[in-house]
C-alpha atoms as a PDB file:
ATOM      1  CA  UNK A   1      66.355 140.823 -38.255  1.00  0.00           C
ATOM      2  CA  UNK A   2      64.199 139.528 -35.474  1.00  0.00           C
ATOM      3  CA  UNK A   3      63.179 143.322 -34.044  1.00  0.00           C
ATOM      4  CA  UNK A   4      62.607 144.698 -37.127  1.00  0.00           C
ATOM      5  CA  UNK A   5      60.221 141.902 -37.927  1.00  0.00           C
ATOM      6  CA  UNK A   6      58.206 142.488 -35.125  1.00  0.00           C
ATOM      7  CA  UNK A   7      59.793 139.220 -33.573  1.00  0.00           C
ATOM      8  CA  UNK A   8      61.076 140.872 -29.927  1.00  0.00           C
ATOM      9  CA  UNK A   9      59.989 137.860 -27.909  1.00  0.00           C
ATOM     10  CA  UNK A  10      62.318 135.910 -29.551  1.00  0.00           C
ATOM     11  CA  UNK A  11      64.885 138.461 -30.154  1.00  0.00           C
ATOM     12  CA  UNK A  12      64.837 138.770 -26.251  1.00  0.00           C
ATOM     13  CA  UNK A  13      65.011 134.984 -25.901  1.00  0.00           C
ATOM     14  CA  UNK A  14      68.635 135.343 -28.175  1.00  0.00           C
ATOM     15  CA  UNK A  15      69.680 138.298 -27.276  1.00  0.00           C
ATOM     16  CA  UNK A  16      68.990 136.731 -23.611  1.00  0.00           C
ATOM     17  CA  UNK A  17      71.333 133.845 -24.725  1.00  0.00           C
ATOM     18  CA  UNK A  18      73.867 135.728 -25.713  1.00  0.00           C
ATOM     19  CA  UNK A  19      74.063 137.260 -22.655  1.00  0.00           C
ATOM     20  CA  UNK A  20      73.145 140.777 -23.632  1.00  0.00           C
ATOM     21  CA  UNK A  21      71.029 140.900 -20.853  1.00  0.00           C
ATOM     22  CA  UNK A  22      70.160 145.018 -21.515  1.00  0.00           C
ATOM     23  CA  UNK A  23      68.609 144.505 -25.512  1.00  0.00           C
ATOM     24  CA  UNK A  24      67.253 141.141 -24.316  1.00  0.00           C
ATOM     25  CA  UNK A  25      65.018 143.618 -21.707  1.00  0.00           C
ATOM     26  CA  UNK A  26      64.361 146.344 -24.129  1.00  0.00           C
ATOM     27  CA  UNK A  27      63.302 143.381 -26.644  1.00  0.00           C
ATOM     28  CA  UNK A  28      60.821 142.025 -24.155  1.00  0.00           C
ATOM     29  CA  UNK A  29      59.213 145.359 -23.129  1.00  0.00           C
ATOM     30  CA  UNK A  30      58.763 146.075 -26.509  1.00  0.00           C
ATOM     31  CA  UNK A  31      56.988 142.949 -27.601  1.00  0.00           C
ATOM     32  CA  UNK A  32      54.758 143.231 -24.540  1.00  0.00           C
ATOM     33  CA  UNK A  33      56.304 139.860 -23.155  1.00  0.00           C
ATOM     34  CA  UNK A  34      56.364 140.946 -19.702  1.00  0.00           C
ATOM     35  CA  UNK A  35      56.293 137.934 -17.837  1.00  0.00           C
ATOM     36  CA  UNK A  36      59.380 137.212 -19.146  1.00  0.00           C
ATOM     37  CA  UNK A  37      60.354 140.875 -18.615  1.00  0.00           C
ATOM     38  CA  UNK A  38      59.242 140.224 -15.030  1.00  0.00           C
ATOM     39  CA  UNK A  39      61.182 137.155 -14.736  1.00  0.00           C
ATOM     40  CA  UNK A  40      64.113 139.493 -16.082  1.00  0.00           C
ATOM     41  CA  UNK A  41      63.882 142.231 -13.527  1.00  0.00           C
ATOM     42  CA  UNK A  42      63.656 139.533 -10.620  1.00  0.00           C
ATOM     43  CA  UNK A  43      66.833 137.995 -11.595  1.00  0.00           C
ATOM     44  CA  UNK A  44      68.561 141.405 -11.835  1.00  0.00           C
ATOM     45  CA  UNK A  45      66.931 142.649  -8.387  1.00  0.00           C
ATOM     46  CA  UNK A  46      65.096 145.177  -9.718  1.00  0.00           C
ATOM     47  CA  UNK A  47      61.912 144.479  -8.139  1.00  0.00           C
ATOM     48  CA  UNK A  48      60.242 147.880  -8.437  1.00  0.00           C
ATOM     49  CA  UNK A  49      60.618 146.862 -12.031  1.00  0.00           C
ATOM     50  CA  UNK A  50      59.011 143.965 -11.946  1.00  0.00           C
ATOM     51  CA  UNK A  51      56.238 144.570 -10.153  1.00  0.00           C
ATOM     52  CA  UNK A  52      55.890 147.406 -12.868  1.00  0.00           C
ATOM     53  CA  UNK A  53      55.747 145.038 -15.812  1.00  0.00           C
ATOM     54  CA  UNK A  54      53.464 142.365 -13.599  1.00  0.00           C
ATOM     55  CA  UNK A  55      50.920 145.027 -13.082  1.00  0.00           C
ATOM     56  CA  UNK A  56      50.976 146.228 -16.913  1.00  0.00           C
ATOM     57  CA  UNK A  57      50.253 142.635 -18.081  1.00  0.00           C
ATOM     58  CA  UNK A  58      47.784 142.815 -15.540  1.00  0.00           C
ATOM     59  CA  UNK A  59      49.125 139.756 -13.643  1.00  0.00           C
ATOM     60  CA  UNK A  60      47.809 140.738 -10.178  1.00  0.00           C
ATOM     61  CA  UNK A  61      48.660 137.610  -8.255  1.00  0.00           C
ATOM     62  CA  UNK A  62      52.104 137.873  -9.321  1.00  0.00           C
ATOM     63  CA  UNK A  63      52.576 141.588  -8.625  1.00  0.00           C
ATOM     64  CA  UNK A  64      51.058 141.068  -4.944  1.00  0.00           C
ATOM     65  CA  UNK A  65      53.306 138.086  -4.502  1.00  0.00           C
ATOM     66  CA  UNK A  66      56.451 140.372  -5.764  1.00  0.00           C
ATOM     67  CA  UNK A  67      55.202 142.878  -3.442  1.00  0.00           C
ATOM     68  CA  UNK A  68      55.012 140.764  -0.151  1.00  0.00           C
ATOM     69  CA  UNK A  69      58.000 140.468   1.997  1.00  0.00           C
ATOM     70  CA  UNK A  70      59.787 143.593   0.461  1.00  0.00           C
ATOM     71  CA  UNK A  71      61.019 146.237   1.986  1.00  0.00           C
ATOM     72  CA  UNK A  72      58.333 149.396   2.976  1.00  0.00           C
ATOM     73  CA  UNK A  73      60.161 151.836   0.897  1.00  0.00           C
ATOM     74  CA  UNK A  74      60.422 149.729  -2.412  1.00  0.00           C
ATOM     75  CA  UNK A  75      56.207 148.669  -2.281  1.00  0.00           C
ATOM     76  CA  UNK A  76      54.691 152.138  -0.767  1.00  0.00           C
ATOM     77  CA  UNK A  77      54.009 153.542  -4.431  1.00  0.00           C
ATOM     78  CA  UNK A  78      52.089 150.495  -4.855  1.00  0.00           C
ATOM     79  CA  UNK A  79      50.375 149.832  -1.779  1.00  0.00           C
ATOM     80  CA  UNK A  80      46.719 151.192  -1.991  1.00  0.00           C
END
């Protein structure tokens, strides 16, 4: 009922809850909530991920700050 209300966010934040960990991504992306998407793809150690969804919500500081102290071949695509 949440998703097809146009509620993702807080579809994520249940679906996140009930540990479906996959739709509570999916929900997030969707409803452009990508810090928490972010926060989401950190805690599964998908970091090229994250520092996907940091630079699509145009959070720079938080996409350099994902970027430091990684390895070479997980930053080079985004290293300018």
């Amino acid at each position: 009922m949440l998703i097809s209300s146009n509620m993702h966010e807080k579809a994520g934040d249940f679906f996140e809850k009930m540990s479906l960990l996959d739709r509570a991504l999916d929900s997030f992306v969707m409803g452009h909530a990508f810090k928490k998407a972010v926060d989401h793809f950190i805690q599964a150690g998908v970091f090229n991920k994250a520092i996907e969804s940091a630079l699509s919500a145009r959070n720079w500081n938080r996409a350099v700050n994902l970027v430091k102290n990684k390895p070479a071949d997980t930053v080079r695509p985004y290293q300018i």
